[in-house]
Protein backbone atom coordinates (compact mmCIF):
# COMPACT_ATOMS: atom_id res chain seq x y z
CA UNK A 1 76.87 78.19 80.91
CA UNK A 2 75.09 80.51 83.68
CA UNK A 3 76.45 79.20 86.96
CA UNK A 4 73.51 77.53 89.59
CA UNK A 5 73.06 80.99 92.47
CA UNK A 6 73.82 78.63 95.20
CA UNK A 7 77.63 78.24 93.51
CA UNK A 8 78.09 82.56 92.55
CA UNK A 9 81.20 83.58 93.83
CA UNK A 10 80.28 86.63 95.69
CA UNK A 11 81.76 89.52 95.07
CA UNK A 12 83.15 90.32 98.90
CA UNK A 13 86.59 87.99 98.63
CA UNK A 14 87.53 90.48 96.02
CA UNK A 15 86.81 93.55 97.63
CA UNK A 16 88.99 92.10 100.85
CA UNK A 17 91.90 91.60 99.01
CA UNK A 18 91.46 94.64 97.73
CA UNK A 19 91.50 96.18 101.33
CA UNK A 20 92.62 93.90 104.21
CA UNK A 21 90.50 94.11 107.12
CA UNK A 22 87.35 95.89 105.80
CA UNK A 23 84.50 93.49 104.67
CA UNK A 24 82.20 94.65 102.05
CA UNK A 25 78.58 93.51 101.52
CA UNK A 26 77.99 91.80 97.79
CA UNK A 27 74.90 93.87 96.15
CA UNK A 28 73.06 90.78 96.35
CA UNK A 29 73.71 89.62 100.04
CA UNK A 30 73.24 91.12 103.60
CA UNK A 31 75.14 89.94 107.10
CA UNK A 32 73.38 87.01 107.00
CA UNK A 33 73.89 85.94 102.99
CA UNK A 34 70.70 86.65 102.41
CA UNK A 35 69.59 88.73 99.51
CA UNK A 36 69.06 92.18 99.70
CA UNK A 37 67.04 93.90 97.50
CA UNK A 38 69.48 96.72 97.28
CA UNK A 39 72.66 98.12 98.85
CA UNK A 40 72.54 99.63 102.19
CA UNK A 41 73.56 103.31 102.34
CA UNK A 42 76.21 101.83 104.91
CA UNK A 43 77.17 99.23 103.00
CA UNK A 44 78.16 101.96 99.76
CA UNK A 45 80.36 103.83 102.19
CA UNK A 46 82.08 101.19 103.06
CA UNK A 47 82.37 99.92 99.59
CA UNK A 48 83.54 103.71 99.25
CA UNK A 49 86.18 103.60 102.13
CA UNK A 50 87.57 100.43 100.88
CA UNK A 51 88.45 101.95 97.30
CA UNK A 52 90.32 103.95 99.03
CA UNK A 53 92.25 101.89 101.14
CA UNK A 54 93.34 99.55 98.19
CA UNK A 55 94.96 102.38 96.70
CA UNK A 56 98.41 101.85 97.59
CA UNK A 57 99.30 105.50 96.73
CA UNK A 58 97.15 106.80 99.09
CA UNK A 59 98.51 105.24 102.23
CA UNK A 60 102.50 106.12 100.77
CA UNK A 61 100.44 109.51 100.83
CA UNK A 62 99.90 109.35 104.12
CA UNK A 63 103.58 108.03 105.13
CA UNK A 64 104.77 110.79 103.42
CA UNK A 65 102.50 113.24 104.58
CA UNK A 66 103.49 112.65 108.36
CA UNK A 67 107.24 113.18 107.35
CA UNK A 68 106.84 116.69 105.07
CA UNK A 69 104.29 118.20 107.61
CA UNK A 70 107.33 119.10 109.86
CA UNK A 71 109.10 120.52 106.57
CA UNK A 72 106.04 122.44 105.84
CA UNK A 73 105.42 123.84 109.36
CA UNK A 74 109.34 125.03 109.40
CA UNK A 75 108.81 127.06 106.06
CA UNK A 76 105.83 128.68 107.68
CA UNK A 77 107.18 129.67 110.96
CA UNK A 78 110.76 130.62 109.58
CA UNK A 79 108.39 132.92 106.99
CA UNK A 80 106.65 134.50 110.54
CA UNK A 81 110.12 134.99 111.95
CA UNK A 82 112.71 135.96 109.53
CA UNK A 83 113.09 138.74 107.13
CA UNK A 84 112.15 137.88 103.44
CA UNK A 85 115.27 137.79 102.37
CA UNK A 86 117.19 136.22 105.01
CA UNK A 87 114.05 133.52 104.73
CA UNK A 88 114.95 133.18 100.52
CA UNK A 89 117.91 132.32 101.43
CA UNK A 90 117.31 129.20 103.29
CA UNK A 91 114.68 128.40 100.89
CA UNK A 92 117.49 129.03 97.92
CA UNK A 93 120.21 126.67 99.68
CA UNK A 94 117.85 124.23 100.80
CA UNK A 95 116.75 123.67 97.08
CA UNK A 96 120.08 123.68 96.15
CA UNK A 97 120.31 120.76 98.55
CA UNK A 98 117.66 118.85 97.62
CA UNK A 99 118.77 119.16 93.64
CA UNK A 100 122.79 118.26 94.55
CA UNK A 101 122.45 115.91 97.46
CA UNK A 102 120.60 113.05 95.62
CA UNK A 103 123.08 113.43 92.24
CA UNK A 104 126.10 114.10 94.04
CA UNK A 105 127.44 110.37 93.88
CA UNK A 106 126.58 110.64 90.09
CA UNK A 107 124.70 107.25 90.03
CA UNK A 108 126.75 105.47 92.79
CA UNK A 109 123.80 104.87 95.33
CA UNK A 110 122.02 103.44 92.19
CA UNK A 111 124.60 100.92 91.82
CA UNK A 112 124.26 99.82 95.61
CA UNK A 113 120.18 99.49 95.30
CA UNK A 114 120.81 97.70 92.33
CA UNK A 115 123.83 95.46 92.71
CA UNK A 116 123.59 95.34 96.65
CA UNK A 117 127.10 95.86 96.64
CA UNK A 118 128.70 96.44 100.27
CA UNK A 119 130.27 99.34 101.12
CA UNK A 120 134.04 99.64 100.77
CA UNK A 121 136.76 102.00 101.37
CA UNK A 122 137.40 102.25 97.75
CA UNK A 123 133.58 103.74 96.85
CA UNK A 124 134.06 106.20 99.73
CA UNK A 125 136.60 107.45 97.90
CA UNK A 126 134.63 107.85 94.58
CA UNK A 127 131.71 108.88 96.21
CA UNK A 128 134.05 111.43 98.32
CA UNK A 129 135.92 112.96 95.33
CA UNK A 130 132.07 113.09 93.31
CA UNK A 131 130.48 114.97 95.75
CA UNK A 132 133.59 117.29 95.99
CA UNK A 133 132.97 118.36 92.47
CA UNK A 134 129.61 118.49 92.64
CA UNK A 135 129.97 120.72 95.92
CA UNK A 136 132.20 122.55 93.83
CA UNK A 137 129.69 123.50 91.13
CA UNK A 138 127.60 124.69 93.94
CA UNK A 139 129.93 127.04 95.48
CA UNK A 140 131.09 128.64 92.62
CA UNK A 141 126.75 129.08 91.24
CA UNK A 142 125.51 130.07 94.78
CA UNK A 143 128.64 133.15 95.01
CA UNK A 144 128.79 134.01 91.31
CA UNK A 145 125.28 133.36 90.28
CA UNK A 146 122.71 134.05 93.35
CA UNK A 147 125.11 136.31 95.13
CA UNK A 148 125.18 134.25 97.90
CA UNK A 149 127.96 135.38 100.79
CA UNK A 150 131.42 133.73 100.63
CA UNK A 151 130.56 131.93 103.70
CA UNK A 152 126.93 130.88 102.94
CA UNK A 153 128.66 129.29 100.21
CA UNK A 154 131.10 127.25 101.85
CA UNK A 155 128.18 125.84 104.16
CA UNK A 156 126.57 124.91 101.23
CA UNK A 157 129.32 123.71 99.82
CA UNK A 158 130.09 121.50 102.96
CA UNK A 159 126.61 120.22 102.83
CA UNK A 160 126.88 118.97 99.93
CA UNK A 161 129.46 116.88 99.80
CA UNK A 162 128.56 115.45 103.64
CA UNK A 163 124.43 114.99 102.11
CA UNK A 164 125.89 113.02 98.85
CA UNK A 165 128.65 110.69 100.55
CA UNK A 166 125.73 110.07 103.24
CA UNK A 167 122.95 109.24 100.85
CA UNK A 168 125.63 106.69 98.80
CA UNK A 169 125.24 105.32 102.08
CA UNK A 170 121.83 104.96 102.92
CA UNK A 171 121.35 103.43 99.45
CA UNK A 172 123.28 100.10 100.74
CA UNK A 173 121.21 100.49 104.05
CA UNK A 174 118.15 101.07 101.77
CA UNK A 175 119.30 97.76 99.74
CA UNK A 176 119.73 95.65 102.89
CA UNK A 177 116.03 96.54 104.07
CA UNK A 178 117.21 98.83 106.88
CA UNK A 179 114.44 101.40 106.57
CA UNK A 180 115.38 103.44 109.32
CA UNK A 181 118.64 104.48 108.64
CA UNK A 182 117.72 103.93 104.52
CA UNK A 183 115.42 107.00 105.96
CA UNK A 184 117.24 108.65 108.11
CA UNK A 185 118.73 111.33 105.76
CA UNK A 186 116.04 112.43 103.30
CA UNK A 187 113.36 112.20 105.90
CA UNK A 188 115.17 112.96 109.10
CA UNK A 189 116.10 116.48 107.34
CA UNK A 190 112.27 117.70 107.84
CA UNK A 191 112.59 117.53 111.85
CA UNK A 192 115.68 119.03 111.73
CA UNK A 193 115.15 121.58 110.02
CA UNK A 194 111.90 122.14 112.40
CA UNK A 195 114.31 121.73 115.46
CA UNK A 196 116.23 124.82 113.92
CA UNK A 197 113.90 126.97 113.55
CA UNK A 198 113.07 126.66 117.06
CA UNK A 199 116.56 127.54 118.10
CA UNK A 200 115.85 130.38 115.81
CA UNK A 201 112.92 131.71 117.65
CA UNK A 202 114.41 130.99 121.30
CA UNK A 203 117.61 132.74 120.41
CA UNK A 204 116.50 135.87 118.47
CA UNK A 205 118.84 135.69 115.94
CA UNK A 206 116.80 135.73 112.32
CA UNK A 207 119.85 134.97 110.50
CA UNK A 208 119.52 132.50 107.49
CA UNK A 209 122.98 130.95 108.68
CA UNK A 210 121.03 129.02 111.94
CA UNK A 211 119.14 126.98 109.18
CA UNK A 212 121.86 126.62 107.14
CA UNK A 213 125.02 125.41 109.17
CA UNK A 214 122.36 123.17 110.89
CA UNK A 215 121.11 121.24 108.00
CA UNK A 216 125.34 121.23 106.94
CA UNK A 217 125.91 119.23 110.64
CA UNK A 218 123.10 117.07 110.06
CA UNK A 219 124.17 115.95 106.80
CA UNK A 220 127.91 115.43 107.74
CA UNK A 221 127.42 113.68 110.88
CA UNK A 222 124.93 111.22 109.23
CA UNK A 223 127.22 110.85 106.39
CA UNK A 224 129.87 109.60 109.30
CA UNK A 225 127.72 107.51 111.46
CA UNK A 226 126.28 105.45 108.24
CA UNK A 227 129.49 104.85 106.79
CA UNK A 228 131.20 103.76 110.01
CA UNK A 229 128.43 101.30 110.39
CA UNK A 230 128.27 100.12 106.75
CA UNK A 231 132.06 99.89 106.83
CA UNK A 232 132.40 97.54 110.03
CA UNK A 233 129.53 94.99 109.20
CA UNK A 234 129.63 92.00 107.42
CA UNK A 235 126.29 90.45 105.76
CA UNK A 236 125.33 87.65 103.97
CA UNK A 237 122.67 89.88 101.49
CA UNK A 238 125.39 91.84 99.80
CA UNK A 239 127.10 90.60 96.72
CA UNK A 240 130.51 90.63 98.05
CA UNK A 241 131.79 89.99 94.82
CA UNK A 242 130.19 92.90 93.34
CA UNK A 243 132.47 94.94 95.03
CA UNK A 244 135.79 93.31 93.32
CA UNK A 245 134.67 93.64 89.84
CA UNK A 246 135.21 97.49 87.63
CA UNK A 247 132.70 100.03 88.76
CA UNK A 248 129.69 100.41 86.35
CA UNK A 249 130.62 104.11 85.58
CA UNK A 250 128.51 104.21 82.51
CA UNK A 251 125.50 102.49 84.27
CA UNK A 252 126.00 105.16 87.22
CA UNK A 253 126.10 107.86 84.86
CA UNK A 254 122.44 107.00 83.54
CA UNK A 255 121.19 106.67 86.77
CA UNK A 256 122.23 109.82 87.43
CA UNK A 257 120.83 111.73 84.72
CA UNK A 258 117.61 110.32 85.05
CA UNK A 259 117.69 112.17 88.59
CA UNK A 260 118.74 115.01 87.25
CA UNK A 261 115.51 115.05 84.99
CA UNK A 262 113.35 114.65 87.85
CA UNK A 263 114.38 116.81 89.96
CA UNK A 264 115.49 119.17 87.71
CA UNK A 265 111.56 119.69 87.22
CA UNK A 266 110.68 119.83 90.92
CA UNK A 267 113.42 122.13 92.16
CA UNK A 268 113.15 124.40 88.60
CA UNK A 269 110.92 127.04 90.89
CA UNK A 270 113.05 127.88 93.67
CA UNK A 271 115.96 127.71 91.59
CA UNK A 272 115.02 130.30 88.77
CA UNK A 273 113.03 132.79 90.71
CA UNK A 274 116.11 134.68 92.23
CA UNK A 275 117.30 135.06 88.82
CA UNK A 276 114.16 136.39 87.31
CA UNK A 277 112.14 138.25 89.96
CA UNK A 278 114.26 137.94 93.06
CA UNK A 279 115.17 136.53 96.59
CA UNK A 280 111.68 138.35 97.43
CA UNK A 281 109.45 136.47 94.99
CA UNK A 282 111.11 133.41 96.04
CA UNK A 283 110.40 134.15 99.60
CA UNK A 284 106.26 134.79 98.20
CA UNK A 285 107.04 131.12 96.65
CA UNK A 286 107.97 129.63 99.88
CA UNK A 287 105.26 130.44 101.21
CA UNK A 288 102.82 129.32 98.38
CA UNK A 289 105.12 126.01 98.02
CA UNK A 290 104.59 125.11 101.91
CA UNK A 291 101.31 124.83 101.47
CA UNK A 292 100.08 124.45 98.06
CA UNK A 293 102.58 122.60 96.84
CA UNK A 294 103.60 120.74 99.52
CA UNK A 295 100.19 118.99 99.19
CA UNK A 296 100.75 117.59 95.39
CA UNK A 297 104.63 117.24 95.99
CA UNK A 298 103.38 113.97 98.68
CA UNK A 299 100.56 112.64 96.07
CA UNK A 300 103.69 112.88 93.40
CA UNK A 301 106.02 110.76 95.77
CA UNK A 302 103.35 108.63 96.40
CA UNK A 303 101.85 107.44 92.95
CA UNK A 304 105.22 107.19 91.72
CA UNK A 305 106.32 104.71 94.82
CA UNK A 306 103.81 102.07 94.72
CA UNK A 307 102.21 102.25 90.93
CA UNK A 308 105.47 101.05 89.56
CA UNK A 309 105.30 97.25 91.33
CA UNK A 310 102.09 97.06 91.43
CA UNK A 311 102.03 97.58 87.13
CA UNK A 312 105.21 95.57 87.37
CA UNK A 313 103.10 92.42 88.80
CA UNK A 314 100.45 92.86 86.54
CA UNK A 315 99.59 89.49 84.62
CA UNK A 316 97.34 90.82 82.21
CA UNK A 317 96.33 94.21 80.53
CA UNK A 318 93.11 93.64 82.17
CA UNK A 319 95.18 93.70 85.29
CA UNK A 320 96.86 96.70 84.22
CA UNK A 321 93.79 98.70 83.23
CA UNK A 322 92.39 97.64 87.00
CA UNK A 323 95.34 98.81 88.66
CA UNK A 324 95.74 102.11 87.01
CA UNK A 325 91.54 102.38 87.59
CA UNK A 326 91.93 101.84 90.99
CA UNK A 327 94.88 104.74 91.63
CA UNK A 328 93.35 106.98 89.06
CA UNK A 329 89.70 107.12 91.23
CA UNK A 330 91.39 107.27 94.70
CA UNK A 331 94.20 109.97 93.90
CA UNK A 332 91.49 111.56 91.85
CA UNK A 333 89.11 111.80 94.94
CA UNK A 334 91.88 113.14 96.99
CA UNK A 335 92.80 115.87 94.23
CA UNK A 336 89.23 117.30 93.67
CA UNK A 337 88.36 117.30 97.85
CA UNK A 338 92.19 118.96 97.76
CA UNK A 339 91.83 121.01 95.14
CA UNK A 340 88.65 122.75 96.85
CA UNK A 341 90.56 122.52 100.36
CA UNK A 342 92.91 124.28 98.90
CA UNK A 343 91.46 127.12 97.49
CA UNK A 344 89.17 127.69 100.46
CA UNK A 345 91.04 127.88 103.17
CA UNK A 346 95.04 128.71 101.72
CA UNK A 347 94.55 132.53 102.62
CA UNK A 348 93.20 131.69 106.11
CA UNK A 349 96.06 129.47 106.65
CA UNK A 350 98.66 132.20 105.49
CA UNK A 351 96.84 134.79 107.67
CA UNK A 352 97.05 132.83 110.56
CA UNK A 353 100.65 132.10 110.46
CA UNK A 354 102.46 135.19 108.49
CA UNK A 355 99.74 137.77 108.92
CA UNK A 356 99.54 140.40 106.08
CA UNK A 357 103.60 139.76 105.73
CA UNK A 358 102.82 137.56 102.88
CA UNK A 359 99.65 137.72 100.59
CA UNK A 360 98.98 135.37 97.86
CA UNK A 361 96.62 136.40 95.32
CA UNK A 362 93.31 134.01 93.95
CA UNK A 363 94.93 133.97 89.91
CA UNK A 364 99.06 132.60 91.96
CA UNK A 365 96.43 130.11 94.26
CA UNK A 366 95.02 129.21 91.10
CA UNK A 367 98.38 128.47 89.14
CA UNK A 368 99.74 126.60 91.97
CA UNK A 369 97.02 124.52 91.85
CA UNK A 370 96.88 123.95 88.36
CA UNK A 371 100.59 123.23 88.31
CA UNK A 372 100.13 120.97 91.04
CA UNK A 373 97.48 118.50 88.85
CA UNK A 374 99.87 118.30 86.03
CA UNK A 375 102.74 117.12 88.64
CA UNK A 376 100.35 114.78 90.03
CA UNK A 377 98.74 113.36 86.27
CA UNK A 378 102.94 113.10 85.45
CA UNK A 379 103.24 110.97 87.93
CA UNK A 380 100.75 108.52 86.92
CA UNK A 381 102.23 108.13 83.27
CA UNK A 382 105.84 108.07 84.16
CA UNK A 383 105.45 105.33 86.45
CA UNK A 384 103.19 103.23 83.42
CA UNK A 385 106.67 104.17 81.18
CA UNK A 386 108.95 102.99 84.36
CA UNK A 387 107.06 99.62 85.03
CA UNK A 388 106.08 99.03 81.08
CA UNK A 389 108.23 100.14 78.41
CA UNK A 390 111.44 98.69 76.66
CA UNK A 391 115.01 100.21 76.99
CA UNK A 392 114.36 101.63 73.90
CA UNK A 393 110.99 103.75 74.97
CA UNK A 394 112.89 104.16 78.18
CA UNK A 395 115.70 106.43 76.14
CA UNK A 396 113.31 108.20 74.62
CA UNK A 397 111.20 109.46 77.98
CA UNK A 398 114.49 110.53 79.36
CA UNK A 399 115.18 112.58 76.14
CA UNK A 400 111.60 113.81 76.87
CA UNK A 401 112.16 114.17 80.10
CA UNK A 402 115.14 116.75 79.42
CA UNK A 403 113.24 118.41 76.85
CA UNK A 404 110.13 119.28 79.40
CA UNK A 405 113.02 120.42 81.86
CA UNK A 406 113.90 122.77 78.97
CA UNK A 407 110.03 124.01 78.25
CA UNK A 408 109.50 124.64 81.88
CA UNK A 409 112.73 127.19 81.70
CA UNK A 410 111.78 129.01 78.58
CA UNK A 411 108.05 128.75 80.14
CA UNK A 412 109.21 130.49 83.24
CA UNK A 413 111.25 133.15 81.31
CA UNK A 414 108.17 133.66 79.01
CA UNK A 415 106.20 134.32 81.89
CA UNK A 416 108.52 136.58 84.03
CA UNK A 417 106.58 140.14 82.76
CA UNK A 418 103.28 138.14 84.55
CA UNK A 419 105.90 138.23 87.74
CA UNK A 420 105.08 134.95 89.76
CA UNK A 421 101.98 133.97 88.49
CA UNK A 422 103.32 134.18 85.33
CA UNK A 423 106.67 132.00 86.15
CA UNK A 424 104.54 129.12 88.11
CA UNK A 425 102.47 129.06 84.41
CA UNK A 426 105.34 129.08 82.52
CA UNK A 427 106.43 126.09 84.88
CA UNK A 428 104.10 124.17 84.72
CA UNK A 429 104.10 124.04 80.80
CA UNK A 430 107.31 121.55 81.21
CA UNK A 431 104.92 119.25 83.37
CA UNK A 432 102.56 119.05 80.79
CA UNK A 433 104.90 118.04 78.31
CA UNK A 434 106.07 115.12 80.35
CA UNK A 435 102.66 113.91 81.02
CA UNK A 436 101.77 113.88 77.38
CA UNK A 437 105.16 111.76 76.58
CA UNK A 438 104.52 109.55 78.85
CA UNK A 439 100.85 109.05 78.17
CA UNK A 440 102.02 108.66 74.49
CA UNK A 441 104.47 106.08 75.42
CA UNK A 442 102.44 104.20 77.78
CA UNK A 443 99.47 104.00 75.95
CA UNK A 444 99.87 101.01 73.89
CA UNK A 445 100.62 98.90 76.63
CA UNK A 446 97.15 99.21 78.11
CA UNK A 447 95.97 97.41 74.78
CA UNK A 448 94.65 94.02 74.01
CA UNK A 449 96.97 93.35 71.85
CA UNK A 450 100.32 94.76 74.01
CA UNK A 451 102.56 92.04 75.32
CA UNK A 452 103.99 91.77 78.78
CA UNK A 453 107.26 93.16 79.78
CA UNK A 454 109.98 91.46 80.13
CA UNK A 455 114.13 91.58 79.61
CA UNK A 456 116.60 92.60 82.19
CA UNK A 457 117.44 95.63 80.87
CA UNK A 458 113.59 96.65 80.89
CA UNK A 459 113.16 95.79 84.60
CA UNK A 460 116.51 97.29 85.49
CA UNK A 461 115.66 100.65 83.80
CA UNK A 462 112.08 100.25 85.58
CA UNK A 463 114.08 99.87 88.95
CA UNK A 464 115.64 103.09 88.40
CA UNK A 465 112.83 105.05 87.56
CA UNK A 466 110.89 103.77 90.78
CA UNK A 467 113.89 105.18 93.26
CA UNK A 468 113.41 108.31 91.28
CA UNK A 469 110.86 109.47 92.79
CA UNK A 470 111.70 109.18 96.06
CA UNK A 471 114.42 111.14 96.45
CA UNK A 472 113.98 114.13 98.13
């Protein structure tokens, strides 16, 4: 039965739960409640504006955005500074960082999210001897395979093992709500490394070892502050008893390897261009990376950060289809305005800060860009997976996952004649992959006829795919 119009539920309780703080008129209604004939042209732009501020990826975006501008400023001025190759080399070790640091404890700072375990001398130990192999591994492939010096090596090597016992511990600070220190490692990296390439300019000395031993510090002295305070405190939100029972090796294990996936894809660049075109093309990369891909590397972070609960708390598919509507306009507003941002103005930027040092071409613009919207559609699809599917559907995107880390290699190798155009094609093949797997996979669960999830082992695989994507 048609409702009377003096009992309609207007439309504007909706829209401001939607976005807090910002009132939207009903179609129907003005200020006053009175009927309107039609929408105000004020009244659509806010309606506009408030779209986007319900997206919950957009203002992650923005969090993010405010912590990788310093990153992105530091590649730029190191590439104005330093020689190419001395610059590829920081760009080299840093992505070996950013791959090693996060799966150095091989799972054991998923364990702490998960089981808010406290921190004990006996998973300092595991976490210690883990990294040490994993730091190992790095040596030995930054001297033997990118020809890195002897000592460069050892820095790296030191760095790794001080970044992955310190991010085992800002996983329990991360579990306990402590945002700040949870933080301080992944995104407290960015100003350092800003802060060094100051000392590099003031100084005069364009060596890649500043950087380098800089970011090493940094990592080992936050590694000892966090475990000396996680150490000496006792709380009532860890699971004390957690700690007592056998470590979850197989459990870490998984969680590690679903890391590896992920960043295997995001690193892949910067860590097969020296083998295929060279520390110089890598240096070009850099360049292209800081501000090209920087751009879809935040929207990536973001989707994949706060599409995952919201999905989770979805009550209905209707709810589902709403929330995925919702992110899908927003981040696709921000991609098209980006996209043509982007292509305007990238040369002018690179002009004004590297001069004629570095040129990127319209067809490696275009790639980037290209690559960039398949990164960004992944992330949309592998967070419906994380926050939807079974265990079982689960297994199979991380199979998928590996497989689209393998495409993106043989991609990049098919493309090498092409030099870096070619590659960043070649790359971005292995994106695509993913994103059809896990629009396959999360399709049927945006049907009438799907059910809800539910299951332990489906939220606790969903849990792990969410802190995924936010490692650096």
């Amino acid at each position: 039965m048609q409702q009377p119009a003096s009992s309609r539920t207007p439309v504007t309780p909706i829209v401001a739960q939607l976005a807090p703080g910002v009132r939207v008129l009903d179609d129907q209604t003005d200020a006053s409640g009175r009927a309107a004939d039609s929408p105000t042209v004020g009244a659509r732009m806010r309606l506009a504006i408030a779209a986007l501020l319900a997206s919950g990826s957009l203002r992650a975006a923005l969090i993010y955005g405010s912590a990788g501008v310093g990153f992105a400023l530091a590649n730029l001025l190191m590439a104005r500074v330093m020689e190419p190759r001395e610059y590829a080399i920081v760009a080299l070790v840093v992505s070996l960082f950013n791959v090693s640091v996060p799966t150095a404890p091989l799972g054991a700072d998923g364990i702490l999210l998960r089981r808010r375990m406290p921190l004990t001398r006996r998973l300092l130990g595991r976490v210690s001897l883990t990294s040490l192999c994993v730091g190992s591994i790095i040596l030995v492939a930054g001297v033997a395979y990118y020809d890195l010096s002897p000592r460069m090596g050892f820095l790296a090597f030191l760095g790794v093992v001080g970044g992955g016992v310190g991010s085992a511990a800002a996983a329990y600070f991360q579990s306990t709500q402590r945002i700040g220190l949870a933080l301080l490692l992944s995104q407290g990296q960015n100003i350092v490394m800003l802060a060094l390439v100051l000392v590099v300019v003031i100084t005069g000395v364009r060596s890649a070892s500043i950087p380098i031993s800089g970011m090493t510090f940094f990592y080992l002295l936050c590694a000892g502050m966090l475990w000396f305070m996680g150490l000496r405190e006792r709380r009532d939100d860890v699971d004390m008893e957690a700690a007592k029972e056998p470590f979850p090796t197989r459990e870490a294990f998984s969680y590690a390897g679903v890391i590896g996936v992920s960043l295997g894809l995001v690193q892949a660049e910067r860590l097969v261009l020296p083998g295929l075109l060279g520390l110089e093309a890598l240096a070009l990369y850099g360049v292209l990376a800081a501000i090209v891909g920087s751009v879809f590397r935040i929207l990536l972070l973001a989707v994949g950060f706060t599409l995952v609960p919201d999905l989770r708390r979805a009550g209905t598919v209707r709810e589902r289809r709403s929330v995925m509507g919702r992110e899908l306009r927003a981040v696709g507003a921000v991609v098209l305005a980006t996209t043509i941002g982007l292509w305007i103005f990238t040369p002018t930027v690179v002009h004004f800060f590297v001069g004629d040092k570095y040129v990127l071409a319209p067809a490696l613009i275009a790639a980037s860009i290209c690559a960039g919207w398949f990164k960004v559609s992944s992330a949309f699809g592998r967070s419906a997976v994380s926050a939807l599917a079974s265990a079982r559907d689960l297994s199979r995107f991380n199979i998928a996952g590996w497989l689209s880390v393998g495409i993106s290699l043989l991609g990049a190798m098919a493309g090498a004649p092409w030099g870096l155009t070619g590659v960043v094609w070649g790359l971005a093949a292995g994106w695509l992959s993913l994103t059809l797997a896990a629009a396959y996979l999360a399709a049927p669960h945006f049907r009438e006829s799907s059910a809800l999830p539910d299951g332990d082992d489906a939220s606790a695989d969903a849990q792990v795919q969410s802190e995924v994507v936010n490692q650096p």
